[in-house]
Every structure is written in C-alpha cells, then in structure tokens.
PDB file of N, CA and C in Angstrom:
ATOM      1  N   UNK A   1     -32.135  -9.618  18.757  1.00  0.00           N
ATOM      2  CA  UNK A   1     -32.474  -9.386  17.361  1.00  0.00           C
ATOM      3  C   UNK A   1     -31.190  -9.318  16.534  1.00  0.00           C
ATOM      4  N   UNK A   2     -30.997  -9.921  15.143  1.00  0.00           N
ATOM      5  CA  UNK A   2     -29.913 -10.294  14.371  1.00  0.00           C
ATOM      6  C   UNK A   2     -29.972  -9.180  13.099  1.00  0.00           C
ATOM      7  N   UNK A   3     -29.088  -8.180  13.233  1.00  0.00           N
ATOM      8  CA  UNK A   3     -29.066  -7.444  12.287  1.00  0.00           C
ATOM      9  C   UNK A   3     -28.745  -7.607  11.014  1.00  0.00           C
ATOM     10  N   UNK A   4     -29.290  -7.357  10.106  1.00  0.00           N
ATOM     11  CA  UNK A   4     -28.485  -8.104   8.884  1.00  0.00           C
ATOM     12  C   UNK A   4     -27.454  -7.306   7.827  1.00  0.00           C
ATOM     13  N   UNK A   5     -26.096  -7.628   7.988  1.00  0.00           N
ATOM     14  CA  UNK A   5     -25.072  -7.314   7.173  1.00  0.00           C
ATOM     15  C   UNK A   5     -24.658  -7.440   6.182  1.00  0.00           C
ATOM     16  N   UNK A   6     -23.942  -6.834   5.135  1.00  0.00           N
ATOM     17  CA  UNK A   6     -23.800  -6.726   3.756  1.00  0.00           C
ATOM     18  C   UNK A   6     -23.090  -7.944   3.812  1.00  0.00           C
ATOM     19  N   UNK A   7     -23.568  -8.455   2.587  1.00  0.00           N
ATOM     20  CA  UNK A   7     -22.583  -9.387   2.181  1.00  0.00           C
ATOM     21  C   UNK A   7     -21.703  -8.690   0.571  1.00  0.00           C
ATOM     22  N   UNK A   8     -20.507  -9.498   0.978  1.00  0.00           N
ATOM     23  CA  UNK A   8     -19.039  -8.771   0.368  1.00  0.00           C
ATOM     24  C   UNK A   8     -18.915  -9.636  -0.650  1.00  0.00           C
ATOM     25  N   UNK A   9     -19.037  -9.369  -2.042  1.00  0.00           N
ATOM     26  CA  UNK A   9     -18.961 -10.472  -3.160  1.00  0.00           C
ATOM     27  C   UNK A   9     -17.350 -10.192  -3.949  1.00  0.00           C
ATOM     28  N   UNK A  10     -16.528 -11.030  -4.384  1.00  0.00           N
ATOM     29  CA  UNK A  10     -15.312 -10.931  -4.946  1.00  0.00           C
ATOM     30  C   UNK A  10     -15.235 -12.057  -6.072  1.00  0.00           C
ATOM     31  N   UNK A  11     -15.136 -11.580  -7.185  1.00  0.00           N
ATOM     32  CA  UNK A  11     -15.263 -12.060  -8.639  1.00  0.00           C
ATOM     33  C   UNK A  11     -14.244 -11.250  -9.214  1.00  0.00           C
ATOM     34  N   UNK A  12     -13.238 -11.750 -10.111  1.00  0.00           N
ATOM     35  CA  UNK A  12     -12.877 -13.273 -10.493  1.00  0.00           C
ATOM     36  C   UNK A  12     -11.867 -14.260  -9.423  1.00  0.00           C
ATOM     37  N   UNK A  13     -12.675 -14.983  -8.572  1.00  0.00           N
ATOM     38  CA  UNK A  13     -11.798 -15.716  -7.329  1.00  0.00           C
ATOM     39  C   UNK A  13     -11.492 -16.870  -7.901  1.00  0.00           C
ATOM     40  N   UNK A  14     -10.357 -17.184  -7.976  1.00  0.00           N
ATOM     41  CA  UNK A  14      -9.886 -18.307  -8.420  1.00  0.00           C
ATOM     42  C   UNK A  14      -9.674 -19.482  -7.221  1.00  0.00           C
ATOM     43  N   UNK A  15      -9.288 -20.742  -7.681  1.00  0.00           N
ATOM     44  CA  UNK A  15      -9.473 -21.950  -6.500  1.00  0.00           C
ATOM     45  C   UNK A  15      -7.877 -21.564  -5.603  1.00  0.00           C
ATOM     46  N   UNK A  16      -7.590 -21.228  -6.474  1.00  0.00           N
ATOM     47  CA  UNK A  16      -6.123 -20.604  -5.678  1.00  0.00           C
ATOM     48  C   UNK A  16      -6.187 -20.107  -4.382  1.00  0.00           C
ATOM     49  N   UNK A  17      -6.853 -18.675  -5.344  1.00  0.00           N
ATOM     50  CA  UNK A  17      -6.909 -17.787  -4.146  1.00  0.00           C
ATOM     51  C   UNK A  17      -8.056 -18.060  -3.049  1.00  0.00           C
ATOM     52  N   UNK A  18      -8.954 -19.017  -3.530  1.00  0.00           N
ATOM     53  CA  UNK A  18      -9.563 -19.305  -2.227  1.00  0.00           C
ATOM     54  C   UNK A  18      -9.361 -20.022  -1.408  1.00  0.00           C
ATOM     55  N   UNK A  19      -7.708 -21.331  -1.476  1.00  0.00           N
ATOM     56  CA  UNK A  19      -7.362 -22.107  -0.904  1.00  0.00           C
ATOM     57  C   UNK A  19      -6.021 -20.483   0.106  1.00  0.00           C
ATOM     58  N   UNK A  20      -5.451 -20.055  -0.671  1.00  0.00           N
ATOM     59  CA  UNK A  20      -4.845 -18.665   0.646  1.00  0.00           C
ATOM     60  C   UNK A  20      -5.581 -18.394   1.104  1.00  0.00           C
ATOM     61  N   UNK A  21      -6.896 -17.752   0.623  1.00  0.00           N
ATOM     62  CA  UNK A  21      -7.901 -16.775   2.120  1.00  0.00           C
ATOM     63  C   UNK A  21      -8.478 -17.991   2.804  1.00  0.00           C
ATOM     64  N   UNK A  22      -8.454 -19.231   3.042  1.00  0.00           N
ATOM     65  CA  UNK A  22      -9.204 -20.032   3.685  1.00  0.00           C
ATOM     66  C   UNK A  22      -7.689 -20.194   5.108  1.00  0.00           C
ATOM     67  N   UNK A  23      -6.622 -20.103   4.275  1.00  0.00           N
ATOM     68  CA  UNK A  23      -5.706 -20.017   5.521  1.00  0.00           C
ATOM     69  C   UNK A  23      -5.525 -18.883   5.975  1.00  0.00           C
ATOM     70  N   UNK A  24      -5.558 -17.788   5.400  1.00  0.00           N
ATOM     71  CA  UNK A  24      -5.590 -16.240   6.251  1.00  0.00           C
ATOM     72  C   UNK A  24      -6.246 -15.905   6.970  1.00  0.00           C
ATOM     73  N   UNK A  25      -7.496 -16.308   7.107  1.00  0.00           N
ATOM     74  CA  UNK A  25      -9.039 -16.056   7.295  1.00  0.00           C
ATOM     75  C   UNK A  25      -8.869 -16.925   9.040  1.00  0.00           C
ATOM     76  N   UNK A  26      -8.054 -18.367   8.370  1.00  0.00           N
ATOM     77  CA  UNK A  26      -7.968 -19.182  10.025  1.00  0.00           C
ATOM     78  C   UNK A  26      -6.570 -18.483  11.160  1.00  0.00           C
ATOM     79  N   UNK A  27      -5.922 -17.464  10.079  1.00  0.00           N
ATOM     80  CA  UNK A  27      -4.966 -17.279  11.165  1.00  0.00           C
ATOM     81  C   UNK A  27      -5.325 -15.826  11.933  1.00  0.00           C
ATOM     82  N   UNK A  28      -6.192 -15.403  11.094  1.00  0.00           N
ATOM     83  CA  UNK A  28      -6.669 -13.657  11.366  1.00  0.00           C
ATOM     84  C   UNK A  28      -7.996 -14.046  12.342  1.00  0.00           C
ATOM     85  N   UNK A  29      -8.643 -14.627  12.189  1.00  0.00           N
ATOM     86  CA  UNK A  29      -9.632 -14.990  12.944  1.00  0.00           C
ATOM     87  C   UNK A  29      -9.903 -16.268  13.683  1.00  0.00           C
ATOM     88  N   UNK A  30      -9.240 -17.203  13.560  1.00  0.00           N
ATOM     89  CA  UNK A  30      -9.438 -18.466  14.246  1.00  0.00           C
ATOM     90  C   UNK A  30     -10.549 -19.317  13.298  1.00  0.00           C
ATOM     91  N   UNK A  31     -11.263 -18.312  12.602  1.00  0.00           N
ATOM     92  CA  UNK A  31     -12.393 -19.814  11.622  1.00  0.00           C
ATOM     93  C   UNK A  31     -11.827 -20.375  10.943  1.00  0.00           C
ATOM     94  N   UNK A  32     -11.943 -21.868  10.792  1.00  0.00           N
ATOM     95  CA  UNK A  32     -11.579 -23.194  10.040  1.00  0.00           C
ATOM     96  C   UNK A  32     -12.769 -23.108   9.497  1.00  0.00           C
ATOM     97  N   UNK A  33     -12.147 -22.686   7.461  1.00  0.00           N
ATOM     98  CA  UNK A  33     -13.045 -22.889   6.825  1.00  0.00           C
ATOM     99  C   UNK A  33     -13.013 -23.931   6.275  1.00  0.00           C
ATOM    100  N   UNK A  34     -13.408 -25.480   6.188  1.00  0.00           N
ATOM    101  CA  UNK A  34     -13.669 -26.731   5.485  1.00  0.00           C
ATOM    102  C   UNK A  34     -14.321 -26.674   4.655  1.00  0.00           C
ATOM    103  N   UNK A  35     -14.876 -26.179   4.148  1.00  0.00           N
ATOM    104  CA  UNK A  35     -15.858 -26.096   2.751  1.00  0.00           C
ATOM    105  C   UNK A  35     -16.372 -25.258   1.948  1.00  0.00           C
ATOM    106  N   UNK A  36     -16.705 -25.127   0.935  1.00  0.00           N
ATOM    107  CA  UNK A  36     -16.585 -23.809  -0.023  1.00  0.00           C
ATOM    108  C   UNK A  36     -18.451 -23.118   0.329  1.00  0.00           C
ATOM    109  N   UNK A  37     -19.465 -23.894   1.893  1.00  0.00           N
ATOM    110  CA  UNK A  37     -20.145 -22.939   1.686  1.00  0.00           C
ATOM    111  C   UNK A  37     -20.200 -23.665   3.151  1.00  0.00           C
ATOM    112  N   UNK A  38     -20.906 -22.283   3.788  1.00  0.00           N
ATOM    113  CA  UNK A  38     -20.835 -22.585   5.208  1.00  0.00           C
ATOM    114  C   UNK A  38     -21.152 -21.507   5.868  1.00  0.00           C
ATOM    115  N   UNK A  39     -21.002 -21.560   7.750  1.00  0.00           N
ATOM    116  CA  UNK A  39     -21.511 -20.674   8.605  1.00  0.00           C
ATOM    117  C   UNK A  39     -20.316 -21.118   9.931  1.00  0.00           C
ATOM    118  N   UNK A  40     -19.818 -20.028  10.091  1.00  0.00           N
ATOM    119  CA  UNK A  40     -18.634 -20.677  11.327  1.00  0.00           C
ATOM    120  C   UNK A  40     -18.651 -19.605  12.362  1.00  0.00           C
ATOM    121  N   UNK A  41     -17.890 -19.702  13.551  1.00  0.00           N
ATOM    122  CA  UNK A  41     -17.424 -19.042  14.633  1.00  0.00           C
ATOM    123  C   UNK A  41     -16.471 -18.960  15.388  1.00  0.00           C
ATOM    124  N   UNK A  42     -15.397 -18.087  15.615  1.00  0.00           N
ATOM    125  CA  UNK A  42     -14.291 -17.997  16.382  1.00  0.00           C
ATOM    126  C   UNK A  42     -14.394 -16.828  17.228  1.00  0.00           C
ATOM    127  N   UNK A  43     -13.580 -16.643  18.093  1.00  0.00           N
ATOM    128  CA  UNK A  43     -13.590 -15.513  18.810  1.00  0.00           C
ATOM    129  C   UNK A  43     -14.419 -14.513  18.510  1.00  0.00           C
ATOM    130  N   UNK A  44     -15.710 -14.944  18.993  1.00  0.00           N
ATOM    131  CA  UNK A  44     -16.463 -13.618  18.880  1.00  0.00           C
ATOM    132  C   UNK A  44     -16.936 -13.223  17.599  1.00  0.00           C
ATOM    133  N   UNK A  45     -16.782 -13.796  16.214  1.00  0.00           N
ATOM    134  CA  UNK A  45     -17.126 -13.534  15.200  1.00  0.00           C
ATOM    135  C   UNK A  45     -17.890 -15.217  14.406  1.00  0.00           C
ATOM    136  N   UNK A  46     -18.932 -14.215  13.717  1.00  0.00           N
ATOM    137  CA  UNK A  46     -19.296 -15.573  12.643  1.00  0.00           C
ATOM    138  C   UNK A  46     -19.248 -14.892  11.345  1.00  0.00           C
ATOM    139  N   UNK A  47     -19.213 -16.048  10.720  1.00  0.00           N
ATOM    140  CA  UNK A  47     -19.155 -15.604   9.221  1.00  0.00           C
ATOM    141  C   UNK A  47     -19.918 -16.376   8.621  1.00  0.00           C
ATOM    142  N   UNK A  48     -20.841 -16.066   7.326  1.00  0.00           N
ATOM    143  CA  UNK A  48     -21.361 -16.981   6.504  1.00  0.00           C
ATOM    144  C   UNK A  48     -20.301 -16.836   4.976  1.00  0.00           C
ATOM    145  N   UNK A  49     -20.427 -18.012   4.045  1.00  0.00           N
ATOM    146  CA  UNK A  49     -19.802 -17.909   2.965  1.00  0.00           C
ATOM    147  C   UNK A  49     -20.085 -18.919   2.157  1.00  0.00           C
ATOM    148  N   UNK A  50     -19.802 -18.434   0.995  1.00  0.00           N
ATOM    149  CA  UNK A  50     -20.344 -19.352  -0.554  1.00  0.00           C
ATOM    150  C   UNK A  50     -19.398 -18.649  -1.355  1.00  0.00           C
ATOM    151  N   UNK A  51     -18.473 -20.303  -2.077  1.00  0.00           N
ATOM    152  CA  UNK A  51     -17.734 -19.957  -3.161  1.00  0.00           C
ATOM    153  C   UNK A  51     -17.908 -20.720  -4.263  1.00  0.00           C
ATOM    154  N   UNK A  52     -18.134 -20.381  -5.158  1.00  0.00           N
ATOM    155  CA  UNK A  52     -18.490 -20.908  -6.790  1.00  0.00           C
ATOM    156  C   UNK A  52     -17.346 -20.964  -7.211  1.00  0.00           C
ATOM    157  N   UNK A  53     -16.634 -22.325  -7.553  1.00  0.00           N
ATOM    158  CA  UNK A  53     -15.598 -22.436  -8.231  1.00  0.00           C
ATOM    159  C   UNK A  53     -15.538 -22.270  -9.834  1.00  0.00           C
ATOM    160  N   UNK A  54     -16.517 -22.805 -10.145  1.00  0.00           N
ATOM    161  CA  UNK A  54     -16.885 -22.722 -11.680  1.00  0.00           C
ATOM    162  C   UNK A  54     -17.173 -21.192 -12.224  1.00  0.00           C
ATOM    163  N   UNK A  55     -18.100 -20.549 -11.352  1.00  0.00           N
ATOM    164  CA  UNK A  55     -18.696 -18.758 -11.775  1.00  0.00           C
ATOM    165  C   UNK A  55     -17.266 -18.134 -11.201  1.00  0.00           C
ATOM    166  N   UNK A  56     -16.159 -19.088 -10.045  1.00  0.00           N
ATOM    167  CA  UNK A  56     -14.876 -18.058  -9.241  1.00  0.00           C
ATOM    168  C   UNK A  56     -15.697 -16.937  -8.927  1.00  0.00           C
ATOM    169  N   UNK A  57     -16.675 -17.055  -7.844  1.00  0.00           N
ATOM    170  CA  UNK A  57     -17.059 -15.853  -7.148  1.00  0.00           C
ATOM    171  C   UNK A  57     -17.475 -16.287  -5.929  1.00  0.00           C
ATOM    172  N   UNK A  58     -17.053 -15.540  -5.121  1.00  0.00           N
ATOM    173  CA  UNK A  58     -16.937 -15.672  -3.557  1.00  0.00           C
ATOM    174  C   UNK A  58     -17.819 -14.789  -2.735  1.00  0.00           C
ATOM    175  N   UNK A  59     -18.670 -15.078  -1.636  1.00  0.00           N
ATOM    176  CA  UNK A  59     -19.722 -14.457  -1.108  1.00  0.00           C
ATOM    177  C   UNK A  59     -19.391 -14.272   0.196  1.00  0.00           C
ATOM    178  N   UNK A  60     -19.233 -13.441   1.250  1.00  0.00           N
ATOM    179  CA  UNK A  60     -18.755 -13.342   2.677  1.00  0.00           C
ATOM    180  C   UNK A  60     -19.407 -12.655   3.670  1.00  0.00           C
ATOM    181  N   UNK A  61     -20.110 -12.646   4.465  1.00  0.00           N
ATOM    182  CA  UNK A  61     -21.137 -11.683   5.457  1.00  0.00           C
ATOM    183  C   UNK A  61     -20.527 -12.117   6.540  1.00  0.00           C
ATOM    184  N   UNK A  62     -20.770 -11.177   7.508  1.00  0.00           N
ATOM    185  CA  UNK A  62     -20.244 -11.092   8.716  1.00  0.00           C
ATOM    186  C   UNK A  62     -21.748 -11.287   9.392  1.00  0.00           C
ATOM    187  N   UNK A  63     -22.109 -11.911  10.182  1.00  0.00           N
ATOM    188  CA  UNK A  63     -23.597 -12.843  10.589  1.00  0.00           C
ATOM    189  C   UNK A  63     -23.636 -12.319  11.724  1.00  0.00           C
ATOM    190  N   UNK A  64     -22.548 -12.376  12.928  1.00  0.00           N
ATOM    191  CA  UNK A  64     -22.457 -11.858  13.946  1.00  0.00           C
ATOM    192  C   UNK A  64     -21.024 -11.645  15.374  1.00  0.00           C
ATOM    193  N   UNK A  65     -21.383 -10.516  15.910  1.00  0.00           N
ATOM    194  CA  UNK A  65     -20.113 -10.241  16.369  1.00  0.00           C
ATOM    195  C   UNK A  65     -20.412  -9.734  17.849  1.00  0.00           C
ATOM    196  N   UNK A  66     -19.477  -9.949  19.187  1.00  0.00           N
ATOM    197  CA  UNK A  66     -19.748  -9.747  20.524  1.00  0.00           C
ATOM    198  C   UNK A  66     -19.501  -8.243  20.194  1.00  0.00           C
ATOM    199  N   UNK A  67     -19.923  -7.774  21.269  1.00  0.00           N
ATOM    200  CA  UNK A  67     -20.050  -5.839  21.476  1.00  0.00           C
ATOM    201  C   UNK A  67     -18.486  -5.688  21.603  1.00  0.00           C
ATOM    202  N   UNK A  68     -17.950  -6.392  22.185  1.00  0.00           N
ATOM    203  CA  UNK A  68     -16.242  -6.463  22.542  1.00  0.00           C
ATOM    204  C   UNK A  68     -15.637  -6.188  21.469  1.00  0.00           C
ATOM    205  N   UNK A  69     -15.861  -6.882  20.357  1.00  0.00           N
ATOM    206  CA  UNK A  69     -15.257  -7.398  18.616  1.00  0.00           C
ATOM    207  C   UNK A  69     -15.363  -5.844  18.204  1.00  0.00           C
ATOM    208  N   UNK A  70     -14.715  -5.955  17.286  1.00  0.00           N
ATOM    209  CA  UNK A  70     -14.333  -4.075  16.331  1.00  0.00           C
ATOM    210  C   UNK A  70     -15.646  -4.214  15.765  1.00  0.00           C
ATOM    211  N   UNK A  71     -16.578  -2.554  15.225  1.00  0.00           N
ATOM    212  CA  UNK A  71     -17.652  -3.038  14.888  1.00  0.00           C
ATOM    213  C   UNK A  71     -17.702  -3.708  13.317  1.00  0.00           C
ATOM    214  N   UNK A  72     -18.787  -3.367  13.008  1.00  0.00           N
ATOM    215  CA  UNK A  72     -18.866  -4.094  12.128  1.00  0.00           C
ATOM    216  C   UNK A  72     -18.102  -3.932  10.654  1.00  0.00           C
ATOM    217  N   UNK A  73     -18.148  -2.162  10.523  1.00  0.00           N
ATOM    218  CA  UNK A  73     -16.681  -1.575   8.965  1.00  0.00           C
ATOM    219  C   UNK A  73     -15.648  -1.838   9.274  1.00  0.00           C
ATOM    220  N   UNK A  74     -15.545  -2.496  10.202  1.00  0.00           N
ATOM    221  CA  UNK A  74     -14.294  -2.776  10.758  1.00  0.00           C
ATOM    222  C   UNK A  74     -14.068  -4.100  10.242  1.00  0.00           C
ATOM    223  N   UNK A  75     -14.848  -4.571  10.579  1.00  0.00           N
ATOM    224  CA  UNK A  75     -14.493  -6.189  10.294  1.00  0.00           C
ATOM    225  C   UNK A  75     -14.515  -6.522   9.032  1.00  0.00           C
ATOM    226  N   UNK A  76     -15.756  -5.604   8.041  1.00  0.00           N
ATOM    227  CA  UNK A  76     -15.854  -5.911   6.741  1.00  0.00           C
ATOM    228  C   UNK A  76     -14.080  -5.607   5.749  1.00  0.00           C
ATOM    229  N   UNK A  77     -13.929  -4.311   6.280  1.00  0.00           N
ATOM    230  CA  UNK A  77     -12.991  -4.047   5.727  1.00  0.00           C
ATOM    231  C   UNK A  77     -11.754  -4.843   5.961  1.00  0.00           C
ATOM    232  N   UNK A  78     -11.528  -5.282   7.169  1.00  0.00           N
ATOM    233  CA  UNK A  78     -10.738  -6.751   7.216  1.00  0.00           C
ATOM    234  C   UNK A  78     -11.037  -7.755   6.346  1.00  0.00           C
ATOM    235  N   UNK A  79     -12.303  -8.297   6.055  1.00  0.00           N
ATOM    236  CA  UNK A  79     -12.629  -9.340   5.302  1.00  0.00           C
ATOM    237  C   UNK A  79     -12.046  -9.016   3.648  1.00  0.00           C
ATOM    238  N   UNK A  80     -12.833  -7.550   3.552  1.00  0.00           N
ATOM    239  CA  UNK A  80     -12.223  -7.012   2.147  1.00  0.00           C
ATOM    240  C   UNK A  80     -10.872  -6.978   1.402  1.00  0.00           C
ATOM    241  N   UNK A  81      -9.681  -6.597   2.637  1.00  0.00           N
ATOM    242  CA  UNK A  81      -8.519  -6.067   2.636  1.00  0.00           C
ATOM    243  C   UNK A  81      -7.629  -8.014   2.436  1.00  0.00           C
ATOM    244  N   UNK A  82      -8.302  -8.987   3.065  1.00  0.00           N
ATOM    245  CA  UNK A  82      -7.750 -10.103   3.217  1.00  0.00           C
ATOM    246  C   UNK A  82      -8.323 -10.976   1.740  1.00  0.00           C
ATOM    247  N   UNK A  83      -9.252 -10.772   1.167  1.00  0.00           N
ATOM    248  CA  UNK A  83      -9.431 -10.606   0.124  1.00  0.00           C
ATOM    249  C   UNK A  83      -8.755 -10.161  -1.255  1.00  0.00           C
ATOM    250  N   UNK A  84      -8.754  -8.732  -0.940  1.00  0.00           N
ATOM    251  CA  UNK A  84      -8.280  -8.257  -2.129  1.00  0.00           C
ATOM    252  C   UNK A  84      -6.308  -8.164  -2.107  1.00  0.00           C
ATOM    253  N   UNK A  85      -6.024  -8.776  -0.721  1.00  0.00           N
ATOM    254  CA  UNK A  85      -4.366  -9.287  -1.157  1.00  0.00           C
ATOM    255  C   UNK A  85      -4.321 -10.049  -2.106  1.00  0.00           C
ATOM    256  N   UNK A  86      -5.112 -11.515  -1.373  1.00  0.00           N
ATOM    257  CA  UNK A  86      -4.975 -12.501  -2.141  1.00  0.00           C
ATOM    258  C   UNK A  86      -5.576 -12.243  -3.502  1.00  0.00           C
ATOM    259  N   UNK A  87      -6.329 -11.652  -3.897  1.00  0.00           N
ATOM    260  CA  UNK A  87      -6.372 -11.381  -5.152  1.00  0.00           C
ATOM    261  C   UNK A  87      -5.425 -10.969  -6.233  1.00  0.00           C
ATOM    262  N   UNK A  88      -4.870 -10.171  -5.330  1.00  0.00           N
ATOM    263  CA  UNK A  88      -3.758  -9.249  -6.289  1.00  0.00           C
ATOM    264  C   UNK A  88      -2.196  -9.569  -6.035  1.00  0.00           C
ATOM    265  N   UNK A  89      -2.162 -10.667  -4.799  1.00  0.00           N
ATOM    266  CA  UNK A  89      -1.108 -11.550  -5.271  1.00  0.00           C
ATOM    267  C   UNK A  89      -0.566 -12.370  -6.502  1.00  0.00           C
ATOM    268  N   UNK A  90       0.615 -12.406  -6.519  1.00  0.00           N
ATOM    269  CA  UNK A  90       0.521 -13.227  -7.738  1.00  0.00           C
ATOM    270  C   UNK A  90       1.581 -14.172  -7.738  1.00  0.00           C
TER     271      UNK A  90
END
C-alpha cells in the first residue's frame, strides 16, 4: 500500500533556479531530471514533479522510499533545504 505524501510547492521559481536544483537534485540523489514534469527513481527514492515556467512554481512529492532510505521529514526537508538555497542564491 502507497502512502501518500505532501507535496512541497515553491513559488516564485525562476527557470534559473530550476535549471540548479535539476543539477543538485542529480548529485544529492542520483535522479536525472529531463523535464519540467515527471516521476523518477534513484537509490531508493522516487520523486514526482511539475514546474510551471510561466506561473515559476514548482511542485515536488516524495512518491516513494525503501525502509533503508531516511524517513520521510527527512527527505522532505532535504528536498526543501535544496530548494530554498537555490532560491536564495543569487
């Protein structure tokens, strides 16, 4: 049975910053994100995601994770924290 997890919304995402978290995202987790909406898997983790370039708002759920993997505030807050760098990079 597939529990269902929050999804993490981040507005105002610019194409910028979603071209950095698409490479942070592949070096922190191994997913190759190719496209601005999708469903992937690396080590033990999936992710779903949708990014609106035009609205710059970005959508991220954690779909599913092995018992091994950190649980799940764990991971969000990774997703969050890798996020809100690139946000507040400049």
């Amino acid at each position: 049975m597939t529990e269902m997890h929050a999804i993490q919304q981040f507005t105002p995402f610019t194409p910028v910053n979603w071209e950095t978290l698409k490479a942070a995202v592949k070096e922190k987790t191994g997913i190759d994100i190719t496209s601005d909406a999708g469903l992937a898997s690396s080590r033990g983790i999936t992710l779903r995601w949708a990014y609106d370039a035009q609205a710059q708002t970005l959508e991220v759920q954690l779909m599913d994770r092995k018992w091994y993997d950190p649980d799940e505030p764990a991971i969000d807050q990774m997703i969050h924290d890798l996020a809100e760098s690139v946000m507040n990079s400049k």
